[in-house]
Protein backbone atom coordinates (compact mmCIF):
# COMPACT_ATOMS: atom_id res chain seq x y z
CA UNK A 1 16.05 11.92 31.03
CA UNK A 2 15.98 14.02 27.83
CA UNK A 3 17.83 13.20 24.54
CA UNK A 4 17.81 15.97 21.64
CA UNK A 5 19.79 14.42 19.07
CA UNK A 6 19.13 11.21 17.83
CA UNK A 7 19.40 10.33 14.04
CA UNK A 8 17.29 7.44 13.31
CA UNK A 9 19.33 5.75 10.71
CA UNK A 10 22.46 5.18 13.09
CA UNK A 11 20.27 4.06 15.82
CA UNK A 12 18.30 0.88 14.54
CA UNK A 13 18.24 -2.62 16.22
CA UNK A 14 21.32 -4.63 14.10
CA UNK A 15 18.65 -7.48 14.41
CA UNK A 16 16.09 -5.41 12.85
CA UNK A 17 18.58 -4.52 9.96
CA UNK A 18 18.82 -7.85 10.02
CA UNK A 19 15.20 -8.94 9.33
CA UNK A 20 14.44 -6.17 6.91
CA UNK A 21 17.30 -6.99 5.17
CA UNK A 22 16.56 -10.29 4.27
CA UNK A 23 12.88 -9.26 4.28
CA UNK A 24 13.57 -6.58 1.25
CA UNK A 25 16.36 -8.75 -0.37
CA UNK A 26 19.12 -6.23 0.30
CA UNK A 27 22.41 -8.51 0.11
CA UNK A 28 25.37 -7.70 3.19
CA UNK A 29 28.41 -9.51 3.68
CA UNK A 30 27.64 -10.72 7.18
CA UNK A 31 27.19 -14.40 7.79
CA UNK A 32 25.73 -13.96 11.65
CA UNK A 33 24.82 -11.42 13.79
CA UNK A 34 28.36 -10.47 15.15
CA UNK A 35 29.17 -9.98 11.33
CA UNK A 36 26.73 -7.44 11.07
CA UNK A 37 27.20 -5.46 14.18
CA UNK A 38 30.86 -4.88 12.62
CA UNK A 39 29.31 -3.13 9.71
CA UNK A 40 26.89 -1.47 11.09
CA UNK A 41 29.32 -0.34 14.35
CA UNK A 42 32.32 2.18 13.60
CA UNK A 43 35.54 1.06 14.49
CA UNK A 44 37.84 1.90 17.61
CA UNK A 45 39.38 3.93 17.09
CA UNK A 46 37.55 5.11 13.37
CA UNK A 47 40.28 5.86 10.86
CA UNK A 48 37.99 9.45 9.43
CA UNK A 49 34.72 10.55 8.84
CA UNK A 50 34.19 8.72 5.70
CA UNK A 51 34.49 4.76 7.41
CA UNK A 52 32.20 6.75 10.23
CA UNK A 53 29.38 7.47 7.79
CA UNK A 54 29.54 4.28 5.57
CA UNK A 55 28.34 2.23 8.72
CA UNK A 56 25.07 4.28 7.67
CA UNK A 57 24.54 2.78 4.12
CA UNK A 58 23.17 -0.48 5.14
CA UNK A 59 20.37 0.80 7.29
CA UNK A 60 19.16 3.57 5.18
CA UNK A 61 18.83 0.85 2.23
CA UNK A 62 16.43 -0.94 4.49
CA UNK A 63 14.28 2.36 5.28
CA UNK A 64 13.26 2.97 1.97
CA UNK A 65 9.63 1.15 2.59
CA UNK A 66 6.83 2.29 4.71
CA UNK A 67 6.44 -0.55 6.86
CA UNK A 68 10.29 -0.49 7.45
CA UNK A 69 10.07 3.59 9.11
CA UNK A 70 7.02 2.83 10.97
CA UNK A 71 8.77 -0.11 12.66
CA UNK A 72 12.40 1.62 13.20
CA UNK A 73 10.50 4.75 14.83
CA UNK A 74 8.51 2.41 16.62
CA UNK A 75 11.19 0.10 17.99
CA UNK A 76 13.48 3.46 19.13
CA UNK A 77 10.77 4.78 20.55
CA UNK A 78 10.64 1.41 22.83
CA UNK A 79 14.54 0.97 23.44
CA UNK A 80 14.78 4.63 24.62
CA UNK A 81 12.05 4.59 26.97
CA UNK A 82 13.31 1.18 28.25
CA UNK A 83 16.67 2.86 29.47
CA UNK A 84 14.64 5.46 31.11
CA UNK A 85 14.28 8.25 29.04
CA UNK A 86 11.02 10.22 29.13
CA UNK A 87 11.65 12.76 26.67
CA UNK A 88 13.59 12.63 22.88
CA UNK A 89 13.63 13.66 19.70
CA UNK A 90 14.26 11.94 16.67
CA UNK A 91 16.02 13.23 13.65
CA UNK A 92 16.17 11.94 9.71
CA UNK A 93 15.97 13.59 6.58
CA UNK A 94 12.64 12.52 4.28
CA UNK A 95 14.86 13.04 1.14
CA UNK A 96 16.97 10.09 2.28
CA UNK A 97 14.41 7.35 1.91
CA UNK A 98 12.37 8.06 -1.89
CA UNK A 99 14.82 5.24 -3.26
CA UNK A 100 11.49 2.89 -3.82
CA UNK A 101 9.02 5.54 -5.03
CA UNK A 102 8.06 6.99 -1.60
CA UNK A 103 7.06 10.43 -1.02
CA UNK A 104 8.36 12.53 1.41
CA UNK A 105 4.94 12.92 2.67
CA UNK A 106 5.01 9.29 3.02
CA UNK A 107 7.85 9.26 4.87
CA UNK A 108 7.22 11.23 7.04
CA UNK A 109 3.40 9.68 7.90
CA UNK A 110 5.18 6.29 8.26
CA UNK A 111 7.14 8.03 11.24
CA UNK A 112 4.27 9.78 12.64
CA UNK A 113 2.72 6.18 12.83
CA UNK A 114 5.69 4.80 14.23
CA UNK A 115 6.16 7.18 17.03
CA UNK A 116 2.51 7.28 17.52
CA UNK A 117 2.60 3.86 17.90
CA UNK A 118 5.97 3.24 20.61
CA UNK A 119 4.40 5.68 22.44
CA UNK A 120 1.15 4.14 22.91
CA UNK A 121 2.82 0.96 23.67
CA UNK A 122 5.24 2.64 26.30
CA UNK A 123 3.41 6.01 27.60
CA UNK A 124 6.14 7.29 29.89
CA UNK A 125 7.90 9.03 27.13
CA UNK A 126 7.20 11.48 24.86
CA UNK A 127 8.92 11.77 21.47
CA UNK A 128 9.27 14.41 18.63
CA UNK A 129 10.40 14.27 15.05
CA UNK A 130 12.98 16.62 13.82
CA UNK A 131 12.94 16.14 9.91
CA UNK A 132 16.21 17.23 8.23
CA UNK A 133 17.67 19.02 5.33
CA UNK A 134 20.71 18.36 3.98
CA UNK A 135 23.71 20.23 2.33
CA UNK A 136 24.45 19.90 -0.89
CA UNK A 137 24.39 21.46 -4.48
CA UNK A 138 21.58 21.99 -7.26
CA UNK A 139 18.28 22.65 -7.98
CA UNK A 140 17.31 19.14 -7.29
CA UNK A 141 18.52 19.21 -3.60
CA UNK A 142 17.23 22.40 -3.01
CA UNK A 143 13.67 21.76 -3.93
CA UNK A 144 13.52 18.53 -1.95
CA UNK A 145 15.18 20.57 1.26
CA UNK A 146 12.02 23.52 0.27
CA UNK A 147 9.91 20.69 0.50
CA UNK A 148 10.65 18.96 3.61
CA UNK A 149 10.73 22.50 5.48
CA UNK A 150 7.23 22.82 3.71
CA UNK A 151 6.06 19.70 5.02
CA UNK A 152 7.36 20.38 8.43
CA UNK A 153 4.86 23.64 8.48
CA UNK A 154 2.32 21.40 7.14
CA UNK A 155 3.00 18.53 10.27
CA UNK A 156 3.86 21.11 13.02
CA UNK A 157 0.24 20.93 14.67
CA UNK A 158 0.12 17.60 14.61
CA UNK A 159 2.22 16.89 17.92
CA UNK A 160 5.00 14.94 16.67
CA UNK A 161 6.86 16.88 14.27
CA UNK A 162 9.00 19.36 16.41
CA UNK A 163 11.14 20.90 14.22
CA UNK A 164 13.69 20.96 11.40
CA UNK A 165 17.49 20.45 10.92
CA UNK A 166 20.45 20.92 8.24
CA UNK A 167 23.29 17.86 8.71
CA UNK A 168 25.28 16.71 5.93
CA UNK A 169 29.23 17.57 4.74
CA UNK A 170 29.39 21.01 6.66
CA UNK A 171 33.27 21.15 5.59
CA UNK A 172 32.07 21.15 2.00
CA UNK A 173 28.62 23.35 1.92
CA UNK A 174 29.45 25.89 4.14
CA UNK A 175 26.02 26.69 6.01
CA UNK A 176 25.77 29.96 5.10
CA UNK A 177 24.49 28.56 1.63
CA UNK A 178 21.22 27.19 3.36
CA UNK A 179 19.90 30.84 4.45
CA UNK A 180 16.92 30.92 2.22
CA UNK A 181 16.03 27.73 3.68
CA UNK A 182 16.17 28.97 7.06
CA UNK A 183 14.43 32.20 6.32
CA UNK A 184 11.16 30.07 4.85
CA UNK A 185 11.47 27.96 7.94
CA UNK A 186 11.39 31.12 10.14
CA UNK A 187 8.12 31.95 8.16
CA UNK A 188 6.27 29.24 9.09
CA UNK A 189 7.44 29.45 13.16
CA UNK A 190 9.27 26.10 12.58
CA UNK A 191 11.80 25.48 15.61
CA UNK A 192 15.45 25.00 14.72
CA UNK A 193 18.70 23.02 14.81
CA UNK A 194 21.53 23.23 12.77
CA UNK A 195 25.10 21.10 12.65
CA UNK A 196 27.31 23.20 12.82
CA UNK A 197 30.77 23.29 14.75
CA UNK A 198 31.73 19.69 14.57
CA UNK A 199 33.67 19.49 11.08
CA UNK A 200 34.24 23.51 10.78
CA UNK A 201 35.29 25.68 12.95
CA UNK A 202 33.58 28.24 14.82
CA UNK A 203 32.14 30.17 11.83
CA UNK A 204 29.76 27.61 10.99
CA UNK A 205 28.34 28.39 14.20
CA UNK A 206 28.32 32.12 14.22
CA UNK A 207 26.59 31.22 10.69
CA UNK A 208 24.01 29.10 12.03
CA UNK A 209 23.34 31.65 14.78
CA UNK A 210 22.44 34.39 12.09
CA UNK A 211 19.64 31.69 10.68
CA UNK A 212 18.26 31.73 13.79
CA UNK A 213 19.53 28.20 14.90
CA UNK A 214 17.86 27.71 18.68
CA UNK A 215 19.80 24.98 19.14
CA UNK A 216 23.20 24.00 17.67
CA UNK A 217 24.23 20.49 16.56
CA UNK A 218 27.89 19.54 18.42
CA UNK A 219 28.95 22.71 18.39
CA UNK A 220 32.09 21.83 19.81
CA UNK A 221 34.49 24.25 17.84
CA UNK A 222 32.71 27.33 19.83
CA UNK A 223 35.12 26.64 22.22
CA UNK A 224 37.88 28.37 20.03
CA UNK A 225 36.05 31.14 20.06
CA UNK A 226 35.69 32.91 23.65
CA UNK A 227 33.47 35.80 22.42
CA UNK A 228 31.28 33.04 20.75
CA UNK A 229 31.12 30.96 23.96
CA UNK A 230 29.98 34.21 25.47
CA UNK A 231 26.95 34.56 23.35
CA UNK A 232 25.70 31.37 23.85
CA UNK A 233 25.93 31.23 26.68
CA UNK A 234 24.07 34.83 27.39
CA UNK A 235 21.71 34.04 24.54
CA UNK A 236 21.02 30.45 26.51
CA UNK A 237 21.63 28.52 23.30
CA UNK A 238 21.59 24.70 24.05
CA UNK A 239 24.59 22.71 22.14
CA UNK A 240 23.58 19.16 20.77
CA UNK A 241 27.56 17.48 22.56
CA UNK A 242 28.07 13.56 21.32
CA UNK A 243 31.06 13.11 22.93
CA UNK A 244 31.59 9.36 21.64
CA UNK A 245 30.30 10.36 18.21
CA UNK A 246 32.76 14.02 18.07
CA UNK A 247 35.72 11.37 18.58
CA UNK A 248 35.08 8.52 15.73
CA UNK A 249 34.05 11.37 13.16
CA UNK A 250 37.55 12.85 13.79
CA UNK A 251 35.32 16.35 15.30
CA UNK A 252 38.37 16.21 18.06
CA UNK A 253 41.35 14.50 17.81
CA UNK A 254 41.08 12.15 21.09
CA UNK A 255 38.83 12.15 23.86
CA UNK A 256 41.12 13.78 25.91
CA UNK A 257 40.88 16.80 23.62
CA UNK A 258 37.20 17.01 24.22
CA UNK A 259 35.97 20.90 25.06
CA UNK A 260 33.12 20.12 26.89
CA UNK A 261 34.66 21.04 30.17
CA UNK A 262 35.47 23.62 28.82
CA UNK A 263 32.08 24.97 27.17
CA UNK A 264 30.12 24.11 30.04
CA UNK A 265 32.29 25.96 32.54
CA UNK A 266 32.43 28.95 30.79
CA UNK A 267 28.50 28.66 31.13
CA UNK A 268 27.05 27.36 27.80
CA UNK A 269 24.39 25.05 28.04
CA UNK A 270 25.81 22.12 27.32
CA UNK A 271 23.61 18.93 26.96
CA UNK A 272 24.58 15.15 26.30
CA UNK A 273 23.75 12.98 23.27
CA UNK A 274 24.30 9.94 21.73
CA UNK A 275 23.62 11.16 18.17
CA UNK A 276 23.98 7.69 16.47
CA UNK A 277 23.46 4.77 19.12
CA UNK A 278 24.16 1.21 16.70
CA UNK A 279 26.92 3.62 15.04
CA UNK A 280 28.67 4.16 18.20
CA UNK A 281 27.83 1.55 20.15
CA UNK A 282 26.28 3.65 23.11
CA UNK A 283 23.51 4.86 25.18
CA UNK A 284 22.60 8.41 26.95
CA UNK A 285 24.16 6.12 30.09
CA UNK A 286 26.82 5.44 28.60
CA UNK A 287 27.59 9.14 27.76
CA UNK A 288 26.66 9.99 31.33
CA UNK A 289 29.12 7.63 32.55
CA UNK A 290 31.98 8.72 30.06
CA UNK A 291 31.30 12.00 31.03
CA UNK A 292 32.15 11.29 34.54
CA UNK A 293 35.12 9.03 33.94
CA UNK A 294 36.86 11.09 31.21
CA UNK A 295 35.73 14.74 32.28
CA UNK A 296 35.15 14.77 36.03
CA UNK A 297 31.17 16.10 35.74
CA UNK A 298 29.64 15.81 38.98
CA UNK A 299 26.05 14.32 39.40
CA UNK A 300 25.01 17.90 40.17
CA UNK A 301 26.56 18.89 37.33
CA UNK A 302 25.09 16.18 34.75
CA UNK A 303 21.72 17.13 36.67
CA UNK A 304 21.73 20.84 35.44
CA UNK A 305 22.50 19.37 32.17
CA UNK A 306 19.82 17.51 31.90
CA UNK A 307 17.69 20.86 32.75
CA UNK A 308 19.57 22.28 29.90
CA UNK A 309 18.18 19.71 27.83
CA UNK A 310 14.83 19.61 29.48
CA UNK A 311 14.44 23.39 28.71
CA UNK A 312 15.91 23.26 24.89
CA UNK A 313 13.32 20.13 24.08
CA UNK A 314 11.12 21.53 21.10
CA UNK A 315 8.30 19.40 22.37
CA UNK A 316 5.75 21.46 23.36
């Protein structure tokens, strides 16, 4: 199985959080592990975006040291393959994680290791490193994004960086502000993703499209849009779909709302994703499975998915 959009810092071991909590002296109001889970889980149902996203504050506190990266990479690297997955990529910004004096460069080594590393330990799968940028506003945030698309030119050879992103508050910067990113990262022959779709509508998409996005993040609003559906579809885009994740970040307004019926009969290539996997409580299975239950998607159906995914992997 193939997995495209994982973010790292929704996806750690609570036991690990745990450990390097303590480890780091980063204080939590949890007194066991079941106290934990419940802040580092989103609720059912999630009352909006903003209780989805503070489940993240915890765990990105605890990645600010080198050691810490190098062992969430490594440990996700494990749990993935152990539930079967032979190929995924891993996404988190480098900005994110300088709270302690690291550089981005560091960072992103600390990853490499820890990939390097699970997949030693566990050779039947193959992982990548997507490294994103995120929206925002001033110079400050717009050097650090220059530099993490710099360093991903600098790490592209190297076998596990794959690619770059753009996530963050696509509501607020609309992604048309990130172009000059995008057109340095098409310098340098970096592959691209960009979220887009899941908080705005279907212009964010069109957007990301123009920046020459080869894959889109959810993308779940092209569905509004038939001509849009159209060109993905005929320009074999891949969409990044989290069903579990679209519902607790309010991206659709109940499961039963869902369009991925929809986008994937009207021939885009939709693939499944569990985007944050502590966040949402949930596994690429579990997504199969709900995809079945809730949507009707036939095994021969979730099997041509998977090729979708297979196909859109930036892995070489």
């Amino acid at each position: 199985m193939t997995e495209l959009h994982i973010h790292l810092d929704g996806s750690l071991r609570p036991e690990t959080v745990w450990e390097l909590a303590k480890e780091q002296n980063i204080p939590f109001e949890a007194e066991n592990m079941a106290g934990l889970r419940t802040l580092l889980q989103a609720p059912v149902p999630c009352g909006s975006l903003s209780e989805y996203l503070s489940r993240f504050a915890l765990p990105v506190a605890c990645l600010q040291e080198e050691y810490a990266l190098e062992r969430a990479v490594r440990e996700l690297t494990e749990d993935l393959a152990g539930e079967g997955q032979t190929c995924a990529e891993i996404r988190f910004a480098p900005k994110l994680h300088l709270q302690k004096g690291l550089s981005q460069e560091q960072v992103i080594r600390a990853a490499i290791r820890g990939a390097e590393q699970g997949m030693k330990h566990v050779p039947s799968i193959r992982v990548g490193l997507l490294l994103c940028c995120m929206r925002g506003e001033g110079a400050e945030n717009e050097g650090q994004n220059m530099e993490t698309i710099d360093l991903a030119s600098d790490f592209q050879n190297g076998g596990v960086v794959c690619g770059v992103d753009l996530a963050g508050a696509e509501e607020v910067y609309d992604t048309g502000l990130f172009r000059n990113l995008f057109l340095r990262a098409d310098r340098y022959g970096l592959k691209r993703t960009i979220h887009a779709g899941e908080a705005d509508g279907p212009d964010s998409v069109r957007k990301a499209l123009d920046m020459g996005a080869m894959r889109i993040g959810h993308g779940i609003s092209a569905a509004k849009d038939e001509s849009l559906m159209r060109e993905l579809a005929d320009r074999r885009i891949p969409l990044e779909v989290c069903i579990t994740s679209n519902v607790q970040t309010k991206g659709v307004p109940s499961l039963q709302d869902h369009p991925i019926r929809r986008l994937y009969e009207a021939g885009v290539r939709v693939t499944l994703n569990t985007d944050n996997r502590t966040v949402s409580d949930t596994t690429l299975a579990k997504e199969i499975s709900l995809a079945k239950s809730a949507f009707g998607f036939t095994d021969r159906e979730l099997e041509q998915m998977e090729r979708y995914a297979a196909e859109g992997t930036f892995l070489a």
